[in-house]
N, C-alpha and C. Protein backbone atom coordinates (compact mmCIF):
# COMPACT_ATOMS: atom_id res chain seq x y z
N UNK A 1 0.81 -1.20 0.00
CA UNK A 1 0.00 0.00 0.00
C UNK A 1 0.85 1.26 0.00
N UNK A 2 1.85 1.16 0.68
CA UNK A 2 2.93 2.45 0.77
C UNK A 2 4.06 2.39 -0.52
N UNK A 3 3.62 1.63 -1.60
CA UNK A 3 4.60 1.44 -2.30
C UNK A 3 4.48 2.88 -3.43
N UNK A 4 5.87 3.64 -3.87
CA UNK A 4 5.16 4.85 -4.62
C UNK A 4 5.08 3.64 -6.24
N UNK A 5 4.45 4.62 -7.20
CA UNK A 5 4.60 4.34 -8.44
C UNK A 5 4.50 5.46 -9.06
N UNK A 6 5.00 4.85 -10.72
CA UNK A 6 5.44 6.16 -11.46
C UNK A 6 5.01 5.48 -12.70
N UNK A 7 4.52 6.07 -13.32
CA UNK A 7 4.15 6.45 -14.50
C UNK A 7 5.35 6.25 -15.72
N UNK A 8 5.02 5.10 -16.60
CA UNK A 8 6.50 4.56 -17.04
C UNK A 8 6.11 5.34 -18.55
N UNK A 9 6.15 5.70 -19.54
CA UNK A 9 6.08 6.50 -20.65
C UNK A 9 5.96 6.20 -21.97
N UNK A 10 6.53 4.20 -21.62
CA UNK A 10 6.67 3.38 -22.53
C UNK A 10 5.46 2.45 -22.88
N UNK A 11 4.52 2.19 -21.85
CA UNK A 11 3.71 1.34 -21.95
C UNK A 11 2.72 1.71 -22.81
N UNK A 12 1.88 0.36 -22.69
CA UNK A 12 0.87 -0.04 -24.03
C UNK A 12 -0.82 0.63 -23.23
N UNK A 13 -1.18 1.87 -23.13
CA UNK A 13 -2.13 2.32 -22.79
C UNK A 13 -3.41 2.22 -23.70
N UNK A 14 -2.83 1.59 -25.13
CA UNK A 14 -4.42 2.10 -25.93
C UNK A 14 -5.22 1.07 -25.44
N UNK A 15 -5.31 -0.08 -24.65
CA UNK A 15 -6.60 -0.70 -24.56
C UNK A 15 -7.24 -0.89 -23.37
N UNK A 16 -6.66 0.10 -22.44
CA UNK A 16 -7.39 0.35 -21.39
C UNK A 16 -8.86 0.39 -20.42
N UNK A 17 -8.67 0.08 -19.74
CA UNK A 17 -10.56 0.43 -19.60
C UNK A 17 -10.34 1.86 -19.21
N UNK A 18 -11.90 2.38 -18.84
CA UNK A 18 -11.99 3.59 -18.28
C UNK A 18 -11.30 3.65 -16.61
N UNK A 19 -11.56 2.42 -15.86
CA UNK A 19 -10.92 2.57 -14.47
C UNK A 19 -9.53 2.69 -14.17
N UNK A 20 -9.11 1.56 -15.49
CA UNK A 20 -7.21 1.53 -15.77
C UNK A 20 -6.88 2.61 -15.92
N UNK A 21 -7.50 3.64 -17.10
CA UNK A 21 -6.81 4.94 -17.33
C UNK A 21 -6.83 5.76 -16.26
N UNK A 22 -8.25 5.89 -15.34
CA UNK A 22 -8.15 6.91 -14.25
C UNK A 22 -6.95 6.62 -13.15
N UNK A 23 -6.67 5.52 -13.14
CA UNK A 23 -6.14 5.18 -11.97
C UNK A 23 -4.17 5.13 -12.39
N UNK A 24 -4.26 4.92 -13.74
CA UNK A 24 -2.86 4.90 -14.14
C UNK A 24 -2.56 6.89 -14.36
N UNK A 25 -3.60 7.49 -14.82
CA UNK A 25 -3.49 8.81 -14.55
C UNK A 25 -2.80 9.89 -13.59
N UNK A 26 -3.38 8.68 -12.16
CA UNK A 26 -3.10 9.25 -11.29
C UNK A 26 -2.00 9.09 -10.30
N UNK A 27 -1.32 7.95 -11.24
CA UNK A 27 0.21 7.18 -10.61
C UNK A 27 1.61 8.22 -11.21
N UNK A 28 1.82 8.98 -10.25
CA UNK A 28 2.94 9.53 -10.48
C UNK A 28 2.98 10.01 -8.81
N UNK A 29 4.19 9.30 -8.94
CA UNK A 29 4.88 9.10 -7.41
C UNK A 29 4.23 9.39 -6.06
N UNK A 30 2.69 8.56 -6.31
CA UNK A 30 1.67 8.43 -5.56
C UNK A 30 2.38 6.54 -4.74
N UNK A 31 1.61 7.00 -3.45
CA UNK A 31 1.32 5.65 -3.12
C UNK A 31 0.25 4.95 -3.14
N UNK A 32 0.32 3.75 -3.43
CA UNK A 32 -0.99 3.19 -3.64
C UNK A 32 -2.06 3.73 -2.91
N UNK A 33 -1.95 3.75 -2.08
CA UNK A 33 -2.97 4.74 -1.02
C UNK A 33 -3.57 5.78 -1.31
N UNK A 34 -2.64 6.61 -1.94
CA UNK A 34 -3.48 7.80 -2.51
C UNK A 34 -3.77 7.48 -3.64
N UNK A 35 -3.23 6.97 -4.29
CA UNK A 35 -3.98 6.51 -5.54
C UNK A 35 -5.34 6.37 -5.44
N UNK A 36 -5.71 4.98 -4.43
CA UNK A 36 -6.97 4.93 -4.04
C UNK A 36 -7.75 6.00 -3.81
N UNK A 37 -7.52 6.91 -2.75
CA UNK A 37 -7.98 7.94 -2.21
C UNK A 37 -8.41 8.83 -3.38
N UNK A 38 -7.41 9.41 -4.25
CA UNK A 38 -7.48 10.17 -5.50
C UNK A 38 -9.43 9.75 -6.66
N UNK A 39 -9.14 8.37 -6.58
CA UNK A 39 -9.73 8.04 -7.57
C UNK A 39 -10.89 7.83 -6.91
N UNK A 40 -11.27 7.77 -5.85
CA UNK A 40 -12.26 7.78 -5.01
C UNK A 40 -12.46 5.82 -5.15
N UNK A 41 -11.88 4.83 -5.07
CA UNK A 41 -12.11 3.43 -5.66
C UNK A 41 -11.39 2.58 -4.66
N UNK A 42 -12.00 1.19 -3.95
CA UNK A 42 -11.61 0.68 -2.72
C UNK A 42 -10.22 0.18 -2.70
N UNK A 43 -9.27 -0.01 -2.30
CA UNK A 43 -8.33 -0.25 -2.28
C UNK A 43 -7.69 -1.49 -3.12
N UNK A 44 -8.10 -2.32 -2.66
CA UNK A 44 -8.16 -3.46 -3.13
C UNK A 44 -8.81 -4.07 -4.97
N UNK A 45 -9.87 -3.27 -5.16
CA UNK A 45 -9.33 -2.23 -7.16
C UNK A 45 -8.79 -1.92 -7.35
N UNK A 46 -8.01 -0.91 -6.81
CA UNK A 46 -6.92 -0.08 -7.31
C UNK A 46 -6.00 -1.27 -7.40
N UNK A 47 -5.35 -2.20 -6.30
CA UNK A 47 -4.22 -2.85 -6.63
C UNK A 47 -4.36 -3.55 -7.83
N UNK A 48 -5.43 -4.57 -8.18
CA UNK A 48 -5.80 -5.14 -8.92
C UNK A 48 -5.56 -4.54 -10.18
N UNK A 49 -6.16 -3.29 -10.35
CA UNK A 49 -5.78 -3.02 -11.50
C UNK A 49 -4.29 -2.37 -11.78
N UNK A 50 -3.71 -1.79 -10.88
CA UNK A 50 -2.41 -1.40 -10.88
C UNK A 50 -1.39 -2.75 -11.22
N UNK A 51 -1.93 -4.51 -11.04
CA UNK A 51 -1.26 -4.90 -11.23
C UNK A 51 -0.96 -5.11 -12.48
N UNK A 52 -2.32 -5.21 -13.00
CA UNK A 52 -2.29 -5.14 -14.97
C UNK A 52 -1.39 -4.04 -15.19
N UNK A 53 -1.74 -2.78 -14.72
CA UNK A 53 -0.74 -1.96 -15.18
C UNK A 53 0.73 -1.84 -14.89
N UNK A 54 1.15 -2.46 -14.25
CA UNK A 54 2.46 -2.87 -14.26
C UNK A 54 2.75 -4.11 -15.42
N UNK A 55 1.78 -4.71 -15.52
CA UNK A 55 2.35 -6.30 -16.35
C UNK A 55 2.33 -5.15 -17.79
N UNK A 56 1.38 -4.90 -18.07
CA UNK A 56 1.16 -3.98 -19.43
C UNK A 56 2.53 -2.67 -19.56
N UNK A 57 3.34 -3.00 -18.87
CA UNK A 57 4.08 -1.72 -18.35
C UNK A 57 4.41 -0.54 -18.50
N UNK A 58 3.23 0.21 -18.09
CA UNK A 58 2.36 1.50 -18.01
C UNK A 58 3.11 1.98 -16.36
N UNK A 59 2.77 1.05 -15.65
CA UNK A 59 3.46 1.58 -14.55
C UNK A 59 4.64 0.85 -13.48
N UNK A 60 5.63 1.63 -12.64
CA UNK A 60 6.09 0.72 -12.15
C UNK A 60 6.73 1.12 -10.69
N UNK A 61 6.89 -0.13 -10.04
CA UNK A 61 6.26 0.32 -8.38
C UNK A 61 7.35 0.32 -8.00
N UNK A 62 7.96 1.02 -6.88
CA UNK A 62 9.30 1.47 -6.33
C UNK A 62 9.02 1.46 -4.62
N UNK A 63 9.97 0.37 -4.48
CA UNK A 63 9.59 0.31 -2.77
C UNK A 63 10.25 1.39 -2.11
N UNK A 64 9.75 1.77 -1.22
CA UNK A 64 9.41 2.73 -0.20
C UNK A 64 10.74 2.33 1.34
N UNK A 65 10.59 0.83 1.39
CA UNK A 65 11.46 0.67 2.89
C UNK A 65 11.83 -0.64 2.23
N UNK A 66 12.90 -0.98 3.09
CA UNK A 66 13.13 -1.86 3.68
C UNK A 66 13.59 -2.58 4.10
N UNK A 67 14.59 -4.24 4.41
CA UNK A 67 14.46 -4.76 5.96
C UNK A 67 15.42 -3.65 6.62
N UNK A 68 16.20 -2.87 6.13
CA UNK A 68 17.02 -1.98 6.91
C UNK A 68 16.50 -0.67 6.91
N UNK A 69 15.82 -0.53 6.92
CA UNK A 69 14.86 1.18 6.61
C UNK A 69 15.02 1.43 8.53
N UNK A 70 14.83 2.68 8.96
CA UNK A 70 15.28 2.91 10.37
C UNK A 70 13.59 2.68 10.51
N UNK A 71 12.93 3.20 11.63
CA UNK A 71 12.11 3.53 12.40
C UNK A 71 11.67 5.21 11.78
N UNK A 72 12.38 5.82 12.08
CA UNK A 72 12.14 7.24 11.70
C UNK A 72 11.33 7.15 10.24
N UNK A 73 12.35 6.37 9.64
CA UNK A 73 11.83 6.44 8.13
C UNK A 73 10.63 5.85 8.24
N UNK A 74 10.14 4.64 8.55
CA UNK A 74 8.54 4.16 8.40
C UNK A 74 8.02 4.80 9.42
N UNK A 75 7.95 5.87 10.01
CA UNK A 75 6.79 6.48 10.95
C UNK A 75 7.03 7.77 9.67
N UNK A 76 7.84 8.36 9.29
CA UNK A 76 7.63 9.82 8.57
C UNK A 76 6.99 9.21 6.95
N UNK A 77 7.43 7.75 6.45
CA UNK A 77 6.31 6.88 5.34
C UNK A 77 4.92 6.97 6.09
N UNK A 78 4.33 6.46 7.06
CA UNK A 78 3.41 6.47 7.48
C UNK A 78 2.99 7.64 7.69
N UNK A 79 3.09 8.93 8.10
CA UNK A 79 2.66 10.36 8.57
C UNK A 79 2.48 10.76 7.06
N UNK A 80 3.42 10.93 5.62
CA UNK A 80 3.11 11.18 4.35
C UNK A 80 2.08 10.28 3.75
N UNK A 81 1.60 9.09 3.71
CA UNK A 81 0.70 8.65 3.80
C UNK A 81 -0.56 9.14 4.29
N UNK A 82 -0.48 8.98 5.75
CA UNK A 82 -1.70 9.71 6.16
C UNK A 82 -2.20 10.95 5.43
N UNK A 83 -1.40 11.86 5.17
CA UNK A 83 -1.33 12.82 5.02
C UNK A 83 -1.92 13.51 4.21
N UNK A 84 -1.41 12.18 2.69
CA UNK A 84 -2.07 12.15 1.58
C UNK A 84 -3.43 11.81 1.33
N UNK A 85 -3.48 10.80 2.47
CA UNK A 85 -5.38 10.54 2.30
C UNK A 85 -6.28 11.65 3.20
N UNK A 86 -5.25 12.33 3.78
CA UNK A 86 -6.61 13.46 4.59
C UNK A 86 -6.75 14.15 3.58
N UNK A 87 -5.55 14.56 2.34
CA UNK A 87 -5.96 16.01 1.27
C UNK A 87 -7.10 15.17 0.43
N UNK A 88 -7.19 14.19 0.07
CA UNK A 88 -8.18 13.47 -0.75
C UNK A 88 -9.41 13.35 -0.12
């Protein structure tokens, strides 16, 4: 859910549905989270379709932490997160 993605420049967008495009629209160095939030669509859609859009590679996901990421860093990931779904 905290993973960002970006908007790859190369991918195969013409056969999209209408939900793929809104939601790949709105992937630029969003986290899945706001993504969701953005598109107003339950979480668990959004991944789903974010995963097509990665296989189609339209988009592509860039981890955020990890196993050595401090503490600081996943509480200030978590607070930008939040953060992002209160502006939505």
């Amino acid at each position: 859910m905290e993973a960002t993605l970006r908007r790859l420049p190369t991918g195969d967008d013409s056969t999209l549905s209408p939900a793929a495009r809104q939601v790949l629209d709105a992937c630029d160095t969003c986290s899945v989270a706001e993504v969701s939030a953005m598109v107003s669509m339950p979480l668990g859609v959004v991944r789903v379709l974010l995963g097509d859009l990665v296989e189609q590679g339209c988009v592509q996901v860039q981890a955020t932490l990890s196993d050595s990421s401090s503490i600081d860093e996943r509480i200030e990931l978590i607070e930008r997160t939040l953060s992002g779904l209160r502006t939505y």
